[in-house]
PDB file of N, CA and C in Angstrom:
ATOM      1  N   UNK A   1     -59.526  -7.258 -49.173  1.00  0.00           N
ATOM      2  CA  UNK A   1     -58.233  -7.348 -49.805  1.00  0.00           C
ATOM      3  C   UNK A   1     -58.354  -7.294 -51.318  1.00  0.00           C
ATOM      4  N   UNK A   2     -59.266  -7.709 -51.985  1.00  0.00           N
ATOM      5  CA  UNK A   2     -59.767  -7.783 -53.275  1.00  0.00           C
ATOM      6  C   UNK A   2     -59.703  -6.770 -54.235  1.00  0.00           C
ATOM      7  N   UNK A   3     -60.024  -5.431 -52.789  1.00  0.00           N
ATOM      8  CA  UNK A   3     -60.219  -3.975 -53.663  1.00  0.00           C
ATOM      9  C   UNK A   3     -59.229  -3.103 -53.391  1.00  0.00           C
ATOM     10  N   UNK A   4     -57.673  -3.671 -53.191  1.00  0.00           N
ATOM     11  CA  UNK A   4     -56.608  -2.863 -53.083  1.00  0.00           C
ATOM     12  C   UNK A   4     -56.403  -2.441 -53.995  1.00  0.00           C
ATOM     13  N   UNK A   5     -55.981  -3.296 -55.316  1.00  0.00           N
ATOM     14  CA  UNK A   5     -55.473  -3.151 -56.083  1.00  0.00           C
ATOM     15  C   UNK A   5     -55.148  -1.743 -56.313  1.00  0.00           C
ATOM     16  N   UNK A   6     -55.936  -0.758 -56.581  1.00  0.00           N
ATOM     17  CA  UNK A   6     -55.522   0.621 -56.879  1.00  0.00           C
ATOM     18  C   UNK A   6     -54.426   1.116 -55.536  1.00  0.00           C
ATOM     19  N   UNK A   7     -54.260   0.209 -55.084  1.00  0.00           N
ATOM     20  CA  UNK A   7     -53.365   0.916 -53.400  1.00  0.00           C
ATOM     21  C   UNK A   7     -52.126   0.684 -53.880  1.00  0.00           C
ATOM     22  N   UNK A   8     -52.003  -0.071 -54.718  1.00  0.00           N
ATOM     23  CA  UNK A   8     -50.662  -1.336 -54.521  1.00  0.00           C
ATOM     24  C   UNK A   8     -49.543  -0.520 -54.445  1.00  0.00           C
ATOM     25  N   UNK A   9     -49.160   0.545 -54.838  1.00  0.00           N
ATOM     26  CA  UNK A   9     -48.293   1.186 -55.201  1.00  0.00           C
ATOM     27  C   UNK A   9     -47.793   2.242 -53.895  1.00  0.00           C
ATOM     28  N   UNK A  10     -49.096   2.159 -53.107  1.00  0.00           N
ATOM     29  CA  UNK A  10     -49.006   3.075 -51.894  1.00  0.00           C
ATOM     30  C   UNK A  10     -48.662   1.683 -50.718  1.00  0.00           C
ATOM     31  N   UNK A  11     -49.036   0.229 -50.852  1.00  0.00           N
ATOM     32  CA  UNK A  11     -48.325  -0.901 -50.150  1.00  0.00           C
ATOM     33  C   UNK A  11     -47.019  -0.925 -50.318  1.00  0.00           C
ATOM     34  N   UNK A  12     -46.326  -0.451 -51.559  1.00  0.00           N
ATOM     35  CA  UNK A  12     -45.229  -1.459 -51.903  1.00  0.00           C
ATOM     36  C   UNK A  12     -44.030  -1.359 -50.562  1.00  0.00           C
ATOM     37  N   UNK A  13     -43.728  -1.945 -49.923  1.00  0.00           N
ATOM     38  CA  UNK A  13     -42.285  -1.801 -49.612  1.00  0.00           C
ATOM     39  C   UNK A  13     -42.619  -1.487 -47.567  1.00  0.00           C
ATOM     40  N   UNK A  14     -43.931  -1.520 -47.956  1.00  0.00           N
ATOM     41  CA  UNK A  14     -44.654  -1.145 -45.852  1.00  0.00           C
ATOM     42  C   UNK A  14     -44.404  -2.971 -45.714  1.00  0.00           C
ATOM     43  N   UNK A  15     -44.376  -2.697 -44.112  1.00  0.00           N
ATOM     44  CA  UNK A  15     -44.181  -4.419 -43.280  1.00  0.00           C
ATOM     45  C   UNK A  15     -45.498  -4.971 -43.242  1.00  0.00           C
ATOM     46  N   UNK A  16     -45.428  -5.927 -43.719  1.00  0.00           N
ATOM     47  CA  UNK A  16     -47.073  -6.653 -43.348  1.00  0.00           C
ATOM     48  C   UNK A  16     -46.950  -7.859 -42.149  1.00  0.00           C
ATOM     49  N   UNK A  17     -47.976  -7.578 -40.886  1.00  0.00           N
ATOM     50  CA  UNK A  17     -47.666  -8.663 -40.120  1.00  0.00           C
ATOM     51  C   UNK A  17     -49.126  -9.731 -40.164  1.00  0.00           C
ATOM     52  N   UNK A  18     -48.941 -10.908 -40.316  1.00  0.00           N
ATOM     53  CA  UNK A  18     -50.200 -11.707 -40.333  1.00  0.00           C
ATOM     54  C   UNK A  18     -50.355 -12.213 -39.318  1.00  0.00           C
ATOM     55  N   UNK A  19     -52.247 -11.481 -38.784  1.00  0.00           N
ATOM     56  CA  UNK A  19     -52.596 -12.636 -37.130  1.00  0.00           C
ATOM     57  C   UNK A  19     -53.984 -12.994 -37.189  1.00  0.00           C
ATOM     58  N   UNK A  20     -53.856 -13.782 -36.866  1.00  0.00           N
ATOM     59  CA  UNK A  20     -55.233 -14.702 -37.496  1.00  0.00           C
ATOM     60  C   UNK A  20     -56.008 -15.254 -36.273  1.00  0.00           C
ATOM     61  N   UNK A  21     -57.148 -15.258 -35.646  1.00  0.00           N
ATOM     62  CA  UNK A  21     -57.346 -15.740 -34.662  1.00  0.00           C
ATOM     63  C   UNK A  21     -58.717 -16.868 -35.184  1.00  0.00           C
ATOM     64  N   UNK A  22     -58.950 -18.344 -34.855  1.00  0.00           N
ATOM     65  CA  UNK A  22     -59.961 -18.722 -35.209  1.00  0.00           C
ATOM     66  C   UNK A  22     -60.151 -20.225 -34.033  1.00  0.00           C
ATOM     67  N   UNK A  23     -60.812 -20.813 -34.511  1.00  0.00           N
ATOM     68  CA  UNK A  23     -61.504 -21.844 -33.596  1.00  0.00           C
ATOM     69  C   UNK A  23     -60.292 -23.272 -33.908  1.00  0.00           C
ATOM     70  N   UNK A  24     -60.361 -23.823 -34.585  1.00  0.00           N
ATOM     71  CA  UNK A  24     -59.461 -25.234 -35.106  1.00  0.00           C
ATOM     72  C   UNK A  24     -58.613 -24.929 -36.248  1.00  0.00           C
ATOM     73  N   UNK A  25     -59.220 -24.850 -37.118  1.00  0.00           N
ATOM     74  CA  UNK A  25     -58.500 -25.610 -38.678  1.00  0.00           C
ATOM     75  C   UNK A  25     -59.011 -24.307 -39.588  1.00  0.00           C
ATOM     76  N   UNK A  26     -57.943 -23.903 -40.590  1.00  0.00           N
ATOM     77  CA  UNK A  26     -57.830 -22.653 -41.476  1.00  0.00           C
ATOM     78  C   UNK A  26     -57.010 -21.710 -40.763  1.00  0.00           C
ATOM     79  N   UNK A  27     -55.916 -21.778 -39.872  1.00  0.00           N
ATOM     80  CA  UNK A  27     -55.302 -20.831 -39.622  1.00  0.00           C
ATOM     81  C   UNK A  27     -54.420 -20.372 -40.583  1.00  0.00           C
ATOM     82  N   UNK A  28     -53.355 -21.309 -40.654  1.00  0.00           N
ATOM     83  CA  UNK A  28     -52.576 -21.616 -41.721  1.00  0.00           C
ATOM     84  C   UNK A  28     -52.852 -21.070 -43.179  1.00  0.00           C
ATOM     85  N   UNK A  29     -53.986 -21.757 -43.281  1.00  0.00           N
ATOM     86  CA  UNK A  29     -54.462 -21.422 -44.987  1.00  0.00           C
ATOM     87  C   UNK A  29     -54.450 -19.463 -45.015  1.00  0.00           C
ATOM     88  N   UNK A  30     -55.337 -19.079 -44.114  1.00  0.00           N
ATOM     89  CA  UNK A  30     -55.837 -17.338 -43.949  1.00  0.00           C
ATOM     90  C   UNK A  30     -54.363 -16.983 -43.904  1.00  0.00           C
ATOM     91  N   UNK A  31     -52.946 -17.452 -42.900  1.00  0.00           N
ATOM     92  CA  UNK A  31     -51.939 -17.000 -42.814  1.00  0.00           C
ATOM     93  C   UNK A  31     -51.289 -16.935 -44.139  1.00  0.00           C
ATOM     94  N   UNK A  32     -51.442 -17.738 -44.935  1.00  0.00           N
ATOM     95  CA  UNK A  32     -50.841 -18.019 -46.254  1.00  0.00           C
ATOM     96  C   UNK A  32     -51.383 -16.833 -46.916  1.00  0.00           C
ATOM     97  N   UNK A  33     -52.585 -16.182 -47.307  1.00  0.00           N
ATOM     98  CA  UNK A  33     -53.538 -16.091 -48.137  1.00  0.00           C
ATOM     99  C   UNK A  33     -53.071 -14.300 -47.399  1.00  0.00           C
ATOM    100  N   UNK A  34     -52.825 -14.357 -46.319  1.00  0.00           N
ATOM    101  CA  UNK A  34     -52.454 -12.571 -46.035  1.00  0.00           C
ATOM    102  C   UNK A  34     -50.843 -12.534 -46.650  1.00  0.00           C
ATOM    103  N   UNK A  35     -49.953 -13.364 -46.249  1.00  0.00           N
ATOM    104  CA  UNK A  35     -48.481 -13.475 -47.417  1.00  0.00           C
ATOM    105  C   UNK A  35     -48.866 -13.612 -48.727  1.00  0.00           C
ATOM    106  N   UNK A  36     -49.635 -13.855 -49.512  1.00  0.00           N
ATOM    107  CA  UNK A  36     -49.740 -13.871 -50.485  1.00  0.00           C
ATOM    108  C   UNK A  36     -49.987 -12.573 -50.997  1.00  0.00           C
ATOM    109  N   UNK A  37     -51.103 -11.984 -50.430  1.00  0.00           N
ATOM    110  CA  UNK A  37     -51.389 -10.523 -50.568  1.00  0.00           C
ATOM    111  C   UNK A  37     -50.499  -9.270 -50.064  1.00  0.00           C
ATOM    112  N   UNK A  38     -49.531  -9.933 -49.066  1.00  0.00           N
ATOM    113  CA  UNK A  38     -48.699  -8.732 -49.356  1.00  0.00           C
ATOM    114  C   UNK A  38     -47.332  -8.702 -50.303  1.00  0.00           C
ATOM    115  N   UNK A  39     -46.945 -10.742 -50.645  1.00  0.00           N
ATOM    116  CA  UNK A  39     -46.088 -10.356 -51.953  1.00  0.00           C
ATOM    117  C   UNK A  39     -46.342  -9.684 -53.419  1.00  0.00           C
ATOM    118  N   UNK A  40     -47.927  -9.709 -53.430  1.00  0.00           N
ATOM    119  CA  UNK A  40     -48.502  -9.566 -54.571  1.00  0.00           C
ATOM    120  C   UNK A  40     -48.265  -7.863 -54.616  1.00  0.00           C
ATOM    121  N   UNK A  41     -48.432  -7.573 -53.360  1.00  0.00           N
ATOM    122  CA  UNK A  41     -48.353  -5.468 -53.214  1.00  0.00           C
ATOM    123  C   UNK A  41     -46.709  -5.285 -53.148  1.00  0.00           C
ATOM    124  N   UNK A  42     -45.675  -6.192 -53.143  1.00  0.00           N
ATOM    125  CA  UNK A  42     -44.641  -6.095 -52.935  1.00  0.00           C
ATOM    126  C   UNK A  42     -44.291  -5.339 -51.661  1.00  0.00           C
ATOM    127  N   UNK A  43     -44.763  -5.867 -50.569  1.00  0.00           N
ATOM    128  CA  UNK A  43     -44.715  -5.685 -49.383  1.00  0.00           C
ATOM    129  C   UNK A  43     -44.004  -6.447 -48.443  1.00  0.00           C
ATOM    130  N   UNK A  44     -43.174  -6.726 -47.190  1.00  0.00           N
ATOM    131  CA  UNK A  44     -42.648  -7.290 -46.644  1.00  0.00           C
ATOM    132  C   UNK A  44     -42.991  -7.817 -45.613  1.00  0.00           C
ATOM    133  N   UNK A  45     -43.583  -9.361 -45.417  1.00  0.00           N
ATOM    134  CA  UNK A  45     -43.637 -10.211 -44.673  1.00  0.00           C
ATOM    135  C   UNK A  45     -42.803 -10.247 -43.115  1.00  0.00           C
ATOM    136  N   UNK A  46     -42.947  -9.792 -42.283  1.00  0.00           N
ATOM    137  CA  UNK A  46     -42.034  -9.356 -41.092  1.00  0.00           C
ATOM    138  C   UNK A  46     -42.279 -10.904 -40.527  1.00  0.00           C
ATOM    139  N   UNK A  47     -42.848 -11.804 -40.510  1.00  0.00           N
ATOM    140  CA  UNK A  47     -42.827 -13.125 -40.157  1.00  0.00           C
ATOM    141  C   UNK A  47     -43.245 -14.311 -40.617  1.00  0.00           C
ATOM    142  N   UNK A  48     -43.118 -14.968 -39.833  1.00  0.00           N
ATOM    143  CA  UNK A  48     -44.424 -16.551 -40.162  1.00  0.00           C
ATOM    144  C   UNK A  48     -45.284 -16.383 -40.269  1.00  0.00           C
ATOM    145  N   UNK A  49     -45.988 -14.916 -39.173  1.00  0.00           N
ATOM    146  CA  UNK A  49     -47.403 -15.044 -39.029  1.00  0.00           C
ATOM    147  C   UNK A  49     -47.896 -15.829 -37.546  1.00  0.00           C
ATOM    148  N   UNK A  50     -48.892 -15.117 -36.613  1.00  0.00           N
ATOM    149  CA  UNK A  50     -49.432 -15.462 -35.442  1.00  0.00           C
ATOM    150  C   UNK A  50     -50.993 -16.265 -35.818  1.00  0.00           C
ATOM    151  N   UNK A  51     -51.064 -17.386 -35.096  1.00  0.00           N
ATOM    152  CA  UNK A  51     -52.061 -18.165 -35.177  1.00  0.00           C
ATOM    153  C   UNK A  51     -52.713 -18.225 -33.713  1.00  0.00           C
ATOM    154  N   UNK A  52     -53.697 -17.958 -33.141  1.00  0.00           N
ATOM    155  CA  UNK A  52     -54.482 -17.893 -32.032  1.00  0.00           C
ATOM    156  C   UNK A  52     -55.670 -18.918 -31.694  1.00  0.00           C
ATOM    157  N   UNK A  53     -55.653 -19.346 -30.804  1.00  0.00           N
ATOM    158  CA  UNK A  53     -57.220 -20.214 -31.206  1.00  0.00           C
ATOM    159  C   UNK A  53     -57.775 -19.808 -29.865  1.00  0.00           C
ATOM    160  N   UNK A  54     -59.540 -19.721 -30.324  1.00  0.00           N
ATOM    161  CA  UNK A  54     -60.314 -18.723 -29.253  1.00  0.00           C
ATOM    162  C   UNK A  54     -61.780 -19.171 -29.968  1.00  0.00           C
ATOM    163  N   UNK A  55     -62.477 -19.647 -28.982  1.00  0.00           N
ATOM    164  CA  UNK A  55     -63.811 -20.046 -29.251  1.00  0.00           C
ATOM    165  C   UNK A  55     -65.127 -19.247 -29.167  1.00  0.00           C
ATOM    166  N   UNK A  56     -64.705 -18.124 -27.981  1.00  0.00           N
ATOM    167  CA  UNK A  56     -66.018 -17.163 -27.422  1.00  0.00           C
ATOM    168  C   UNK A  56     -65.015 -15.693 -27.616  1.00  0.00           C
ATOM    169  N   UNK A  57     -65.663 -14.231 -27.303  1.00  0.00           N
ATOM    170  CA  UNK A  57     -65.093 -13.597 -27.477  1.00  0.00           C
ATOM    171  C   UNK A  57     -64.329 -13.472 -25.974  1.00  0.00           C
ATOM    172  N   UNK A  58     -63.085 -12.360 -26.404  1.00  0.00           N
ATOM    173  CA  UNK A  58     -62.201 -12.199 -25.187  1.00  0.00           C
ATOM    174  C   UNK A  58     -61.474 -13.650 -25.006  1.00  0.00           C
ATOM    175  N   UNK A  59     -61.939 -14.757 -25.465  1.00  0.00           N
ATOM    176  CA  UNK A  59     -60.894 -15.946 -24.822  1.00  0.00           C
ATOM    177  C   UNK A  59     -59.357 -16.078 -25.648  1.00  0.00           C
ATOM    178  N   UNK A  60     -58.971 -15.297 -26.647  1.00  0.00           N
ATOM    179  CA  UNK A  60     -57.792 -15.004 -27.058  1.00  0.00           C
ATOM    180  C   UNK A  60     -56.976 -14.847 -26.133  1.00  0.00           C
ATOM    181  N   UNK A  61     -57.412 -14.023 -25.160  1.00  0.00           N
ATOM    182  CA  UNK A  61     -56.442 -13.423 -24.315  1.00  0.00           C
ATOM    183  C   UNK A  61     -56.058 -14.244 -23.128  1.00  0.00           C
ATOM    184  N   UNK A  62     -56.269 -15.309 -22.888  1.00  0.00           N
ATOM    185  CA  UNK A  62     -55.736 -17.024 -22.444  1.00  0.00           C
ATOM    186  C   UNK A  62     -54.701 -18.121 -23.218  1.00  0.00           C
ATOM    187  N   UNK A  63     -54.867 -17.496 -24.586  1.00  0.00           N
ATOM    188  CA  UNK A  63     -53.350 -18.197 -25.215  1.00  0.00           C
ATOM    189  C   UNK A  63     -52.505 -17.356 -25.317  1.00  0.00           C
ATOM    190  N   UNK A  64     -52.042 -17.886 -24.101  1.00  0.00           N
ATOM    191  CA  UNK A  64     -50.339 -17.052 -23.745  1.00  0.00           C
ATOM    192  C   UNK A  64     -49.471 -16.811 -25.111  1.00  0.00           C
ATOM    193  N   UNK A  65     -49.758 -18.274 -25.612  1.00  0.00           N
ATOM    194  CA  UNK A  65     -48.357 -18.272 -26.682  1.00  0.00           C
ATOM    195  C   UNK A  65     -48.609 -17.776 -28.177  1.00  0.00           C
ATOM    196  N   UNK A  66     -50.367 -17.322 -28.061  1.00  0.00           N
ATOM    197  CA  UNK A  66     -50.380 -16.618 -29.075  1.00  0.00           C
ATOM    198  C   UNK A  66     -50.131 -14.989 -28.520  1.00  0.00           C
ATOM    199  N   UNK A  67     -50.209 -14.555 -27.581  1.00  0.00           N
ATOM    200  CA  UNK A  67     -50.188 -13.415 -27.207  1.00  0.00           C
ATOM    201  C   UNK A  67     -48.704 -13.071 -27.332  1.00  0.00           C
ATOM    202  N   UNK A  68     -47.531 -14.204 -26.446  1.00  0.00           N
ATOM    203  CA  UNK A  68     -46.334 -13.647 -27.122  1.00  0.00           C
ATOM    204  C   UNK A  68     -45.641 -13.938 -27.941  1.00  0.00           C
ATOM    205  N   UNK A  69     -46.471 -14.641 -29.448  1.00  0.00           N
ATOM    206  CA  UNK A  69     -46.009 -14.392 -30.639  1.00  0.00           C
ATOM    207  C   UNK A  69     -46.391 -13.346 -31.133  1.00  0.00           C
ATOM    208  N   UNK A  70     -47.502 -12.445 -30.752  1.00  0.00           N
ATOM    209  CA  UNK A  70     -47.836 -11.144 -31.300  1.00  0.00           C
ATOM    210  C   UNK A  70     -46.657  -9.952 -31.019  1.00  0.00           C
ATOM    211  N   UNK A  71     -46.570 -10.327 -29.579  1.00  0.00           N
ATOM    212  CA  UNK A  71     -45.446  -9.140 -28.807  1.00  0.00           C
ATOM    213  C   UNK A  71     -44.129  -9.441 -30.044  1.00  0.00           C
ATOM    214  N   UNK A  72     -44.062 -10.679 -29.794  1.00  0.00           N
ATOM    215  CA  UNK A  72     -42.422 -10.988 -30.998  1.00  0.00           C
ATOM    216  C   UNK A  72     -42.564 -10.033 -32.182  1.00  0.00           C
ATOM    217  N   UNK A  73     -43.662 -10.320 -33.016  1.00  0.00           N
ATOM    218  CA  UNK A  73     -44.100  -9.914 -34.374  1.00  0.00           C
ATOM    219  C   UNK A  73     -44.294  -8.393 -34.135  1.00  0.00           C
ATOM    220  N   UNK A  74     -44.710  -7.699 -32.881  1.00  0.00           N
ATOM    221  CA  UNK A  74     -44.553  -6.140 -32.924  1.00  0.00           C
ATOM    222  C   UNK A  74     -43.148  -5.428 -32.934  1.00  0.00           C
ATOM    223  N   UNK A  75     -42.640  -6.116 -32.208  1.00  0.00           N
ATOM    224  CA  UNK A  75     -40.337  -6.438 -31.890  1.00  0.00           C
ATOM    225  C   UNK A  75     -40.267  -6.465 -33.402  1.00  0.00           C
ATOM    226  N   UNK A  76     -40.668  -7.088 -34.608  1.00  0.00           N
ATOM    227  CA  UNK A  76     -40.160  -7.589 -35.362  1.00  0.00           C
ATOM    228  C   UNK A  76     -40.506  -6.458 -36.411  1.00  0.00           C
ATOM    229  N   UNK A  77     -41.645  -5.906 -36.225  1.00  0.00           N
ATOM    230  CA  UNK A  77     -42.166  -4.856 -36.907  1.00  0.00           C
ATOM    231  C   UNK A  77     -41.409  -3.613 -36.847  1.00  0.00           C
ATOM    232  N   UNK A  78     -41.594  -3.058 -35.878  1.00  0.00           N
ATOM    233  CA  UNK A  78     -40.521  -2.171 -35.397  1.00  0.00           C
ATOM    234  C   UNK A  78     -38.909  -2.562 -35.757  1.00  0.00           C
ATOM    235  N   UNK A  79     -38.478  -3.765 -35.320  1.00  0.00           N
ATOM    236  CA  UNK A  79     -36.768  -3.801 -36.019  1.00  0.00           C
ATOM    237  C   UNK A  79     -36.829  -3.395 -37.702  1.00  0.00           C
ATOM    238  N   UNK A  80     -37.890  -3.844 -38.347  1.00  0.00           N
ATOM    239  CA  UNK A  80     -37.647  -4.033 -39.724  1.00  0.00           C
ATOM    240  C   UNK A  80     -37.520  -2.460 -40.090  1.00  0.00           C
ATOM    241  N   UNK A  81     -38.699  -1.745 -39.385  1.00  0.00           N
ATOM    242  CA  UNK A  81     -38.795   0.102 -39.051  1.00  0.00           C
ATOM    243  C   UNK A  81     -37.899   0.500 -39.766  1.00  0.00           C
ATOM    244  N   UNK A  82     -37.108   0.330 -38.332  1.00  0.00           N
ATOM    245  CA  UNK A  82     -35.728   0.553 -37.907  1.00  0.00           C
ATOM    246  C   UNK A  82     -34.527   0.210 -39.096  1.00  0.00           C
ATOM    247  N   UNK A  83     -34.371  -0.755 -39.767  1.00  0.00           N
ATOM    248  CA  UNK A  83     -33.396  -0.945 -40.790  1.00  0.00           C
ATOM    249  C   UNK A  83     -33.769  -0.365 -41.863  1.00  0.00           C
ATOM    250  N   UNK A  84     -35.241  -0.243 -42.347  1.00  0.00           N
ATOM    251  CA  UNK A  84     -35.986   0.443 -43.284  1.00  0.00           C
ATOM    252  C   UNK A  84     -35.733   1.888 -43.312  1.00  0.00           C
ATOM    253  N   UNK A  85     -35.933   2.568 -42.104  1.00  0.00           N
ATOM    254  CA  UNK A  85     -35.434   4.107 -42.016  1.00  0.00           C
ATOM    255  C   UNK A  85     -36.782   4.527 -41.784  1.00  0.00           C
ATOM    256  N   UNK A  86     -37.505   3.704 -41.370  1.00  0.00           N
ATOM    257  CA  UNK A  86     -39.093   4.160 -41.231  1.00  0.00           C
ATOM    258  C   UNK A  86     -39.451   3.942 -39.690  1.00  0.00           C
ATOM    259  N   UNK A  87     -40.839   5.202 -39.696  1.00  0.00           N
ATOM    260  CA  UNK A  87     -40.509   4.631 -38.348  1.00  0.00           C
ATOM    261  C   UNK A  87     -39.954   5.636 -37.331  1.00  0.00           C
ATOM    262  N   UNK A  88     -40.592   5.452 -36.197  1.00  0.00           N
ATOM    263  CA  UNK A  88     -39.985   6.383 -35.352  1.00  0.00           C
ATOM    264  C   UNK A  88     -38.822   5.387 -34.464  1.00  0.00           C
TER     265      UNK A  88
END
């Protein structure tokens, strides 16, 4: 994320969705820290942000309720598309 900077201008105004998958503690913080980086590109935050917790690989796919906060946040991606004019 460090070495966008020269992008910023090609970010400005795309949907940014934040999903974070980790073990306990720092979800939140990483969720913050991807909103931060896309107000900084002047980019649009399509949510809260999805938090997952998963210890081994593949065990993501056992938290239901992170799985359908992702589905929400793709719904949400696509609506924003859609009002944006972007987007199929």
């Amino acid at each position: 994320m460090d070495r966008t900077w020269a992008y910023r201008s090609e970010l400005r105004n795309k949907i940014g969705g934040a999903v974070v998958v980790g073990r306990r503690y720092g979800g939140e913080s990483a969720i913050t820290a991807l909103h931060s980086f896309y107000l900084k590109h002047e980019m649009i935050p399509a949510n809260r942000g999805v938090y997952g917790l998963a210890y081994d690989a593949g065990e993501i796919e056992q938290d239901t309720e992170a799985i359908e906060s992702a589905r929400k946040l793709a719904e949400r991606i696509l609506e924003l598309g859609r009002l944006l004019g972007i987007g199929g």
